[in-house]
N, C-alpha and C. Protein backbone atom coordinates (compact mmCIF):
# COMPACT_ATOMS: atom_id res chain seq x y z
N UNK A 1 -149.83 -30.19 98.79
CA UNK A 1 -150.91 -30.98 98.23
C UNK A 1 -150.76 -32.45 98.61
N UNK A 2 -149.66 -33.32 98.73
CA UNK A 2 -148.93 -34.20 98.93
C UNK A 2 -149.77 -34.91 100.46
N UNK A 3 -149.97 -33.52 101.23
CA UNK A 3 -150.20 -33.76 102.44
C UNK A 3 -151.74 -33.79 102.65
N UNK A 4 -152.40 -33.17 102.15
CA UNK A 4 -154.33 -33.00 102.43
C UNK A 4 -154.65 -33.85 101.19
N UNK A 5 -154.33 -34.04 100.34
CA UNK A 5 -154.89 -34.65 98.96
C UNK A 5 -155.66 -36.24 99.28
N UNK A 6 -154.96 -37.28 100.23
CA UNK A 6 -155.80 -38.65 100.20
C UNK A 6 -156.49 -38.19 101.37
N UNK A 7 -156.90 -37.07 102.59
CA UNK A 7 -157.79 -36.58 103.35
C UNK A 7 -158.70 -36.46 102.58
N UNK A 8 -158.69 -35.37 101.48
CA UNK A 8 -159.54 -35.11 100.35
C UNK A 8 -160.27 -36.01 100.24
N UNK A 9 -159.27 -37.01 99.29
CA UNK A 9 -159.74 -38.19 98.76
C UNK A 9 -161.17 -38.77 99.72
N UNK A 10 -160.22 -39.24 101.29
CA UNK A 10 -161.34 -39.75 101.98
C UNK A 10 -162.69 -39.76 102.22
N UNK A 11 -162.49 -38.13 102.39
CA UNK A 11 -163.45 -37.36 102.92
C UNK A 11 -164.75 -37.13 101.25
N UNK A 12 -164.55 -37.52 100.62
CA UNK A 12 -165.26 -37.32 99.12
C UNK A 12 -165.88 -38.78 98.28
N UNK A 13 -164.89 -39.76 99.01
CA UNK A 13 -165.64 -41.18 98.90
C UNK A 13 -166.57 -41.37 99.91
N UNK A 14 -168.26 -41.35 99.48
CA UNK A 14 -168.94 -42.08 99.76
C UNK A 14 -168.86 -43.25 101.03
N UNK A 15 -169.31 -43.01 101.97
CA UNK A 15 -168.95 -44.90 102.71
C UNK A 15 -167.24 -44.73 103.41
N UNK A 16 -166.59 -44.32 103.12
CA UNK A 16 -165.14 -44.36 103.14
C UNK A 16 -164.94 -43.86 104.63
N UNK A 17 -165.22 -43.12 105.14
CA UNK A 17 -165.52 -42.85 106.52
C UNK A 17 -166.04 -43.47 107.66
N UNK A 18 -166.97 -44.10 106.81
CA UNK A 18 -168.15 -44.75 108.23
C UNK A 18 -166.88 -46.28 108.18
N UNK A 19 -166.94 -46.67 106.81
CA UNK A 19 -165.87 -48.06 107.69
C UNK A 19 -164.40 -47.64 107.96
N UNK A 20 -163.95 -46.94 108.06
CA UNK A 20 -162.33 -46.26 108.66
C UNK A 20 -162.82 -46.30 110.10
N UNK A 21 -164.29 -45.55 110.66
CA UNK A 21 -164.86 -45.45 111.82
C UNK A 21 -165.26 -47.32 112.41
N UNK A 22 -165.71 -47.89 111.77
CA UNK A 22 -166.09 -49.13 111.84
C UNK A 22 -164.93 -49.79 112.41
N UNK A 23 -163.66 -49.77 111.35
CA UNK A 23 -162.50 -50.48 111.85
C UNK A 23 -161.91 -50.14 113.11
N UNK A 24 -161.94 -48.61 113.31
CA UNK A 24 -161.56 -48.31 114.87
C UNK A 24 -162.18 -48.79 115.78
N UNK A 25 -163.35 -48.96 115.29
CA UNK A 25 -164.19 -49.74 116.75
C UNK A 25 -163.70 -50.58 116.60
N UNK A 26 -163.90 -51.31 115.87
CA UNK A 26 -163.38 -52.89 115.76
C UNK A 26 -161.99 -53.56 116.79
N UNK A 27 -161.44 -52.69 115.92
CA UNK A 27 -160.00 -52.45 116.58
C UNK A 27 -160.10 -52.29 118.64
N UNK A 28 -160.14 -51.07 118.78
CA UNK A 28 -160.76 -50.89 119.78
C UNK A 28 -161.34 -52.14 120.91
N UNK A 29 -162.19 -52.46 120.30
CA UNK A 29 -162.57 -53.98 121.09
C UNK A 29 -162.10 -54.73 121.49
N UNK A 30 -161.06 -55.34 120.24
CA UNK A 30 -160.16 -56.19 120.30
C UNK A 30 -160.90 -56.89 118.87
N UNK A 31 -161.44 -56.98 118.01
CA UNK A 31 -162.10 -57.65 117.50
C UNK A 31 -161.08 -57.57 115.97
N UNK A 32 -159.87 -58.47 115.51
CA UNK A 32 -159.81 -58.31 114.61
C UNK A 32 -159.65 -59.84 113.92
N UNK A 33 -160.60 -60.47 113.87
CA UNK A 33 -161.37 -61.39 112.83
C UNK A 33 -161.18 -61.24 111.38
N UNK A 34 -160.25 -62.09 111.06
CA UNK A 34 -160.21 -61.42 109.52
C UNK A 34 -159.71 -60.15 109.03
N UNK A 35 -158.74 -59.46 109.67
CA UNK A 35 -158.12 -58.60 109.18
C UNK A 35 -156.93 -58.57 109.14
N UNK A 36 -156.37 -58.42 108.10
CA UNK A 36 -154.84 -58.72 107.56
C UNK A 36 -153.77 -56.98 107.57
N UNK A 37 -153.18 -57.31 108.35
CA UNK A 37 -152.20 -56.29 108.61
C UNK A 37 -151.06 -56.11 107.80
N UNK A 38 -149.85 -55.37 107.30
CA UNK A 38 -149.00 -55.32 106.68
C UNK A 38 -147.99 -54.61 107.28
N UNK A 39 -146.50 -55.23 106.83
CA UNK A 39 -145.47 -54.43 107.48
C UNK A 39 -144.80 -53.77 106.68
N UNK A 40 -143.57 -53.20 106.74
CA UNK A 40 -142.85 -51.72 106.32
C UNK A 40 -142.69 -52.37 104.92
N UNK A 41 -142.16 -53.61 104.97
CA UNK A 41 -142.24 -54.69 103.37
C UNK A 41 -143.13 -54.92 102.55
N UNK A 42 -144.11 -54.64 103.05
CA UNK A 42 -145.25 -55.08 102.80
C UNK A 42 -146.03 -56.83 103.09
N UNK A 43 -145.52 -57.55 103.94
CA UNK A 43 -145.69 -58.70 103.94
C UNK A 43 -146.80 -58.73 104.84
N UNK A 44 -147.71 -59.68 104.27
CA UNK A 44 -149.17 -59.90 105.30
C UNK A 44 -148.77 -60.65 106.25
N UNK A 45 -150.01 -60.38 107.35
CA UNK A 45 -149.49 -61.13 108.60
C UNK A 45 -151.10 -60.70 109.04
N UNK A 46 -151.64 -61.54 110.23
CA UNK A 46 -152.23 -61.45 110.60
C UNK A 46 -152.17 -61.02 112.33
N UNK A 47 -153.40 -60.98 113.24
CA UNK A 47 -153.12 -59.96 114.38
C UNK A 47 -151.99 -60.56 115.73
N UNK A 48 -152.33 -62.22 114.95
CA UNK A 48 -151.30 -62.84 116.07
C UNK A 48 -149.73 -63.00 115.49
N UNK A 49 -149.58 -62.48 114.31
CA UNK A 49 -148.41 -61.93 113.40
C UNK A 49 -148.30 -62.63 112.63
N UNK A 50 -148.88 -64.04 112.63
CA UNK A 50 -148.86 -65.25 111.77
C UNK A 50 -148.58 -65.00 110.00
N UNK A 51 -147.90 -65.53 109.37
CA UNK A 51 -147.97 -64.33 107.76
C UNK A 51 -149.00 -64.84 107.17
N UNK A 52 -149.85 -64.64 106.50
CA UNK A 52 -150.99 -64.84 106.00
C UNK A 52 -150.75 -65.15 104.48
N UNK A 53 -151.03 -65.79 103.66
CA UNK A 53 -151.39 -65.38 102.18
C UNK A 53 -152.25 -65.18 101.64
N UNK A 54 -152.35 -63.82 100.86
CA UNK A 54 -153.01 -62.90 100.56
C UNK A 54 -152.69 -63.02 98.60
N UNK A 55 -152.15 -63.61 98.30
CA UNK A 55 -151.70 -63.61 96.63
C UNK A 55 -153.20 -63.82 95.91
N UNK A 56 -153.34 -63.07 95.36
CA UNK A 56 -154.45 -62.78 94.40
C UNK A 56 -155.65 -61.56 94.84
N UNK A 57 -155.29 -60.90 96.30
CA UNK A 57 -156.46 -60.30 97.06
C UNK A 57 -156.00 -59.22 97.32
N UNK A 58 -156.40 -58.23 96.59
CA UNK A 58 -155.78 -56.33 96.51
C UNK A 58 -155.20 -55.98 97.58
């Protein structure tokens, strides 16, 4: 269950798909404007690795 359960999840939220699809394009392009990445620590960083702060933003 561990393993299909946040597929589930995905696949049952509304919207949740089309931007997962969105971001790959995005990605893809090269286009990442505003998107904040995270490492094994969890520490934000952005695409040029720069660390970002993110304190107060889910």
């Amino acid at each position: 269950m561990d393993k299909w359960f946040p597929f589930a999840c995905a696949c049952a939220t509304p919207g949740y798909l089309d931007d997962v699809e969105h971001t790959v394009k995005r990605l893809a392009e090269g286009d990442t404007e505003g998107m904040v990445f995270r490492d094994e620590d969890g520490r934000a960083y952005d695409a040029e690795n720069n660390p970002v702060d993110v304190v107060g933003r889910g």
